[in-house]
N, C-alpha and C. Protein backbone atom coordinates (compact mmCIF):
# COMPACT_ATOMS: atom_id res chain seq x y z
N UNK A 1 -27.97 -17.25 -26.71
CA UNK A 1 -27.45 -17.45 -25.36
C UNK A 1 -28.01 -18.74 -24.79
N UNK A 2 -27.10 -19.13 -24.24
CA UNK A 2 -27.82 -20.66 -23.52
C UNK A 2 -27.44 -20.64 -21.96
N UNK A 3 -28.79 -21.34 -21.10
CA UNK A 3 -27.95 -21.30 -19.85
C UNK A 3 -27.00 -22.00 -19.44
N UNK A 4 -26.25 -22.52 -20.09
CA UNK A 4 -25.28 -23.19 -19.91
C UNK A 4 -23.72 -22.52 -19.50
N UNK A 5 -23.69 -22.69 -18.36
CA UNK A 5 -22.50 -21.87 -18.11
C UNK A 5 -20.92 -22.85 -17.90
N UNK A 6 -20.01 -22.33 -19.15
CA UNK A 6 -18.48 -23.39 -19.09
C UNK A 6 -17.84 -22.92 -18.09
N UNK A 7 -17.96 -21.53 -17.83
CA UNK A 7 -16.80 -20.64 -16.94
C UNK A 7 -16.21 -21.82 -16.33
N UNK A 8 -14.87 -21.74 -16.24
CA UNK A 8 -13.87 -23.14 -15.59
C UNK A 8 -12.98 -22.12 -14.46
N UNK A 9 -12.25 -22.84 -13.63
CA UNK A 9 -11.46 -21.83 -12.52
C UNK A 9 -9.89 -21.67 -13.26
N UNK A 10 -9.09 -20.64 -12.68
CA UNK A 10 -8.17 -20.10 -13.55
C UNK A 10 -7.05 -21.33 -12.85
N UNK A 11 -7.38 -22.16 -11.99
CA UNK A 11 -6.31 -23.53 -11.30
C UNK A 11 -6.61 -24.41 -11.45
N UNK A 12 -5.98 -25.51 -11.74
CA UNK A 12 -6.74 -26.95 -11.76
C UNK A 12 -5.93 -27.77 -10.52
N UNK A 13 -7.16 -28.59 -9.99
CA UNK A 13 -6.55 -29.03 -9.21
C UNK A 13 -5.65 -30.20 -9.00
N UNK A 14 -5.07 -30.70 -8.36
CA UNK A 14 -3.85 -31.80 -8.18
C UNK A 14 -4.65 -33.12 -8.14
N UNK A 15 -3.98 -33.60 -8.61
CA UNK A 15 -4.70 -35.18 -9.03
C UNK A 15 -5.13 -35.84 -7.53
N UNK A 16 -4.07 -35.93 -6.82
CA UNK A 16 -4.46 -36.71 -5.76
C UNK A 16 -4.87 -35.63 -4.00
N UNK A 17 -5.75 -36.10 -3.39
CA UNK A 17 -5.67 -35.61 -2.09
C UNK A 17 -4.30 -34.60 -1.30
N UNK A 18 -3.74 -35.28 -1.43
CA UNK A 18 -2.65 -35.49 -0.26
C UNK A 18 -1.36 -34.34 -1.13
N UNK A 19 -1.37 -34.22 -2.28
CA UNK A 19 -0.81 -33.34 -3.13
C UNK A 19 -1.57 -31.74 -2.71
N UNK A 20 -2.65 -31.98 -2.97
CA UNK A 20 -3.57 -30.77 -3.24
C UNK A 20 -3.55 -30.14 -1.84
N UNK A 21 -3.61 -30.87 -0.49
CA UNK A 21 -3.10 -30.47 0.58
C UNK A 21 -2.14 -29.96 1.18
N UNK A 22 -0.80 -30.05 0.40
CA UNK A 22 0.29 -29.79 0.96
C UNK A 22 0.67 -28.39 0.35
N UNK A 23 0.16 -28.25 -1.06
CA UNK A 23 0.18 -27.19 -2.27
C UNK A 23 -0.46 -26.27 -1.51
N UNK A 24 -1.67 -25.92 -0.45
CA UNK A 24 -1.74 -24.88 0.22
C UNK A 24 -1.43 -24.23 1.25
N UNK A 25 -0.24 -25.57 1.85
CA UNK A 25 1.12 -25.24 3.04
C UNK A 25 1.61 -24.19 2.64
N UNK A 26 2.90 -24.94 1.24
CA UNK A 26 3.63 -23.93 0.46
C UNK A 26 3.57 -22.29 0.24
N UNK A 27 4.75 -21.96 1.10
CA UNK A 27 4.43 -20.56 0.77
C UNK A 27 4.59 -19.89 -0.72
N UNK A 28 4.25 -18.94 -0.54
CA UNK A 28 4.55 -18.35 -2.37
C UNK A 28 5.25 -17.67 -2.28
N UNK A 29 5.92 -17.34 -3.36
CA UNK A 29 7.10 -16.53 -3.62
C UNK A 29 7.01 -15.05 -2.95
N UNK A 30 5.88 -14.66 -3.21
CA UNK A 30 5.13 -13.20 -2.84
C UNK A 30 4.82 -13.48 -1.52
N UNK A 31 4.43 -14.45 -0.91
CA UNK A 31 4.18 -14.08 0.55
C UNK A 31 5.27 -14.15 1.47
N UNK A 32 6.35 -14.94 0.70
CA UNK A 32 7.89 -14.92 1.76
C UNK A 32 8.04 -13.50 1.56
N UNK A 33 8.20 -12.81 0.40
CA UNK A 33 8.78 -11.36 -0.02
C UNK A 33 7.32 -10.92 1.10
N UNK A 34 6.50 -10.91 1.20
CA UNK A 34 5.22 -9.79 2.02
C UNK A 34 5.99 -10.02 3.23
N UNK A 35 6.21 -11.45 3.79
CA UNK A 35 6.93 -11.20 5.22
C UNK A 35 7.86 -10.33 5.51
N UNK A 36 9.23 -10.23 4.78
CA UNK A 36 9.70 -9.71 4.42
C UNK A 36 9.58 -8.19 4.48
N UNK A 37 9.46 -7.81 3.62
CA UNK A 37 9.20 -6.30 3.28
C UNK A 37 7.69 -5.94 3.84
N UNK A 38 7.32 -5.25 4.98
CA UNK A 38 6.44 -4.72 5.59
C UNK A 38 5.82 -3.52 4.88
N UNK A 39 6.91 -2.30 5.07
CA UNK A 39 6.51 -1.17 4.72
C UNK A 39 6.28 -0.75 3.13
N UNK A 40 5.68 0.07 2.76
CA UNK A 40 5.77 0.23 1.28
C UNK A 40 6.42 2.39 1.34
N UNK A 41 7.27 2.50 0.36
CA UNK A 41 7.21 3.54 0.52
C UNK A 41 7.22 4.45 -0.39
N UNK A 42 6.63 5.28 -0.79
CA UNK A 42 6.08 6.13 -2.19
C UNK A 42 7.10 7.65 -2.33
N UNK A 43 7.28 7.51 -3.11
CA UNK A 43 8.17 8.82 -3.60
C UNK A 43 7.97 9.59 -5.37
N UNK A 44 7.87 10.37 -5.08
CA UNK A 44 7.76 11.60 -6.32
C UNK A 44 8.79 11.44 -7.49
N UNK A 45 9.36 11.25 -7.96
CA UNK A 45 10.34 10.81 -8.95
C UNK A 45 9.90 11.44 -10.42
N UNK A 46 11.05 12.15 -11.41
CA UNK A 46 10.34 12.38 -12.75
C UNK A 46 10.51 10.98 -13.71
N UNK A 47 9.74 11.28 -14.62
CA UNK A 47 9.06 9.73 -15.64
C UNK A 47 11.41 9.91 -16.02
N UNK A 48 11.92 10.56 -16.19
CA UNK A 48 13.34 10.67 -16.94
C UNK A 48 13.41 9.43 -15.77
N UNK A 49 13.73 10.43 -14.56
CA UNK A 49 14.51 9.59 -13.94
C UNK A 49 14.13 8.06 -13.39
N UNK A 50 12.89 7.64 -13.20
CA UNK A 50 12.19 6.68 -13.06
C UNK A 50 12.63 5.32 -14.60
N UNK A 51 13.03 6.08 -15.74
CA UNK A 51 13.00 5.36 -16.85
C UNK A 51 14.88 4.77 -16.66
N UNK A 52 15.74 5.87 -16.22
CA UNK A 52 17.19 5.56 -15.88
C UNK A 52 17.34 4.33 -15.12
N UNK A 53 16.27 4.39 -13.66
CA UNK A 53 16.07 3.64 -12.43
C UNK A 53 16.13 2.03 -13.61
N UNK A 54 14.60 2.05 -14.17
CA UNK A 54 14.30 1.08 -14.58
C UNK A 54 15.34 0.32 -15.46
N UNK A 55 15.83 0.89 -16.39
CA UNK A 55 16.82 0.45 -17.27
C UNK A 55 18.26 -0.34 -16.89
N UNK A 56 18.61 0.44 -15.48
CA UNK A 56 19.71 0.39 -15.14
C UNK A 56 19.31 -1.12 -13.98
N UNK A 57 17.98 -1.13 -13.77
CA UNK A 57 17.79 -2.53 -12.94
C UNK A 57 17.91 -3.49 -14.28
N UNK A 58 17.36 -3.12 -15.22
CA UNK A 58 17.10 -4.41 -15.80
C UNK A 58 18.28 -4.60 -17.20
N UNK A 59 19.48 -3.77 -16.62
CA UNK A 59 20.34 -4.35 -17.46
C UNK A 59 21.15 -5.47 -16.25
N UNK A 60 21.35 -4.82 -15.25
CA UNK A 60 21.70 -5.47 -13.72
C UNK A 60 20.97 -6.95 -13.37
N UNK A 61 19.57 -7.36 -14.27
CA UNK A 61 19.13 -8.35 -14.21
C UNK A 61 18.25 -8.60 -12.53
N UNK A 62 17.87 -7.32 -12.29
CA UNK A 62 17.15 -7.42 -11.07
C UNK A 62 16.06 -6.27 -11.02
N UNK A 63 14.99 -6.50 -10.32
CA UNK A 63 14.39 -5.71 -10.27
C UNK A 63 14.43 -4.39 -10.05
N UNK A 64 13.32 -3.27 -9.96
CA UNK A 64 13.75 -2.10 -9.60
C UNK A 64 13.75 -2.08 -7.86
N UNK A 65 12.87 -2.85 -7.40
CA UNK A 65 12.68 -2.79 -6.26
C UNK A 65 13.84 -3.39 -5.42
N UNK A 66 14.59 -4.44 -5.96
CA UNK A 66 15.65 -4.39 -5.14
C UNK A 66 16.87 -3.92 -5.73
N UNK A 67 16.94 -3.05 -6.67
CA UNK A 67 17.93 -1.80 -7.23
C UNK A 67 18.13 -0.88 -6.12
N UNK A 68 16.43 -0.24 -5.64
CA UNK A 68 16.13 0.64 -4.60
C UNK A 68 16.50 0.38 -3.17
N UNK A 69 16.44 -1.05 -2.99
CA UNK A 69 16.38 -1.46 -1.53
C UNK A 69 18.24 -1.32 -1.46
N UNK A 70 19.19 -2.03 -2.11
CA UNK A 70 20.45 -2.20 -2.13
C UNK A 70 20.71 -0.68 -2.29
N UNK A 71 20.53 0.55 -3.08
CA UNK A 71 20.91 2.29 -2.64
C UNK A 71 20.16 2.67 -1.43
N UNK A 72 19.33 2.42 -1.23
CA UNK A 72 18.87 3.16 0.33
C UNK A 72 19.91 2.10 1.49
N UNK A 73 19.69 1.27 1.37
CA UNK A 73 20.97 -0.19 2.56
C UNK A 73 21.75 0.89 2.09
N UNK A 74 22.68 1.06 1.68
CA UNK A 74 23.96 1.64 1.39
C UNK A 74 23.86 2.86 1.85
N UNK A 75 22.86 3.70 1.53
CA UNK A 75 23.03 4.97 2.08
C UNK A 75 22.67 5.18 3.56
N UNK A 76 22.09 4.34 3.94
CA UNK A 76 21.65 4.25 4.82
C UNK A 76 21.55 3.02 6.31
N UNK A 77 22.72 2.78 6.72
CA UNK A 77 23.21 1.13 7.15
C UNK A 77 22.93 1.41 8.26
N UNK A 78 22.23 0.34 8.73
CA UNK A 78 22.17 -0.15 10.08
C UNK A 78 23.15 0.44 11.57
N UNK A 79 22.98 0.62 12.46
CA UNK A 79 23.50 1.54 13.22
C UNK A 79 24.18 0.28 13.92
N UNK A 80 25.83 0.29 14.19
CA UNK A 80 26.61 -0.43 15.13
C UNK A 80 26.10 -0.57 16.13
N UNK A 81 25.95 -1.90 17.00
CA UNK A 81 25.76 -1.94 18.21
C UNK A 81 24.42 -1.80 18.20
N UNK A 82 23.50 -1.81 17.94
CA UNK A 82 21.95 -1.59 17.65
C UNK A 82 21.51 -2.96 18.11
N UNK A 83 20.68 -3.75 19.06
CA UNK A 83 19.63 -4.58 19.05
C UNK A 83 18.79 -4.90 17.83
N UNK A 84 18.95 -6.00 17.27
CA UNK A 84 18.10 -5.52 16.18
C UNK A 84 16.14 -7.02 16.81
């Protein structure tokens, strides 16, 4: 063992100032979607039907999560005339 420690960080940073500054403006993909979607909501489901869910998103080429969001919208639409 030596005390020599390489550990390096899992980012490297941007060559210049003024790059590396703006790169922590930028929102991320995940934090537009966190604005976005607030609530989280958990449900009981069997592994069958959870495996149908999954399959059927990812022949559809989309996630499960917005498989779920587009059947609940549908079943569930926004009320006419509502303030939103």
């Amino acid at each position: 063992m030596s005390g020599r420690n390489d550990k390096r960080g899992f980012a490297a940073r941007p060559v210049d100032a003024e790059t590396w500054i703006k790169a922590g403006e930028a929102p991320t993909a995940h934090g537009r979607a966190a604005a976005i979607y607030r609530a989280r909501l958990t449900i009981d489901i069997t592994p069958d039907l959870r495996g149908r869910i999954e399959v059927a998103a990812f022949s559809r080429g989309v996630t499960v999560a917005d498989t779920l969001r587009e059947l609940l919208g549908r079943e569930y639409p926004e009320p006419e005339g509502e303030l939103q």
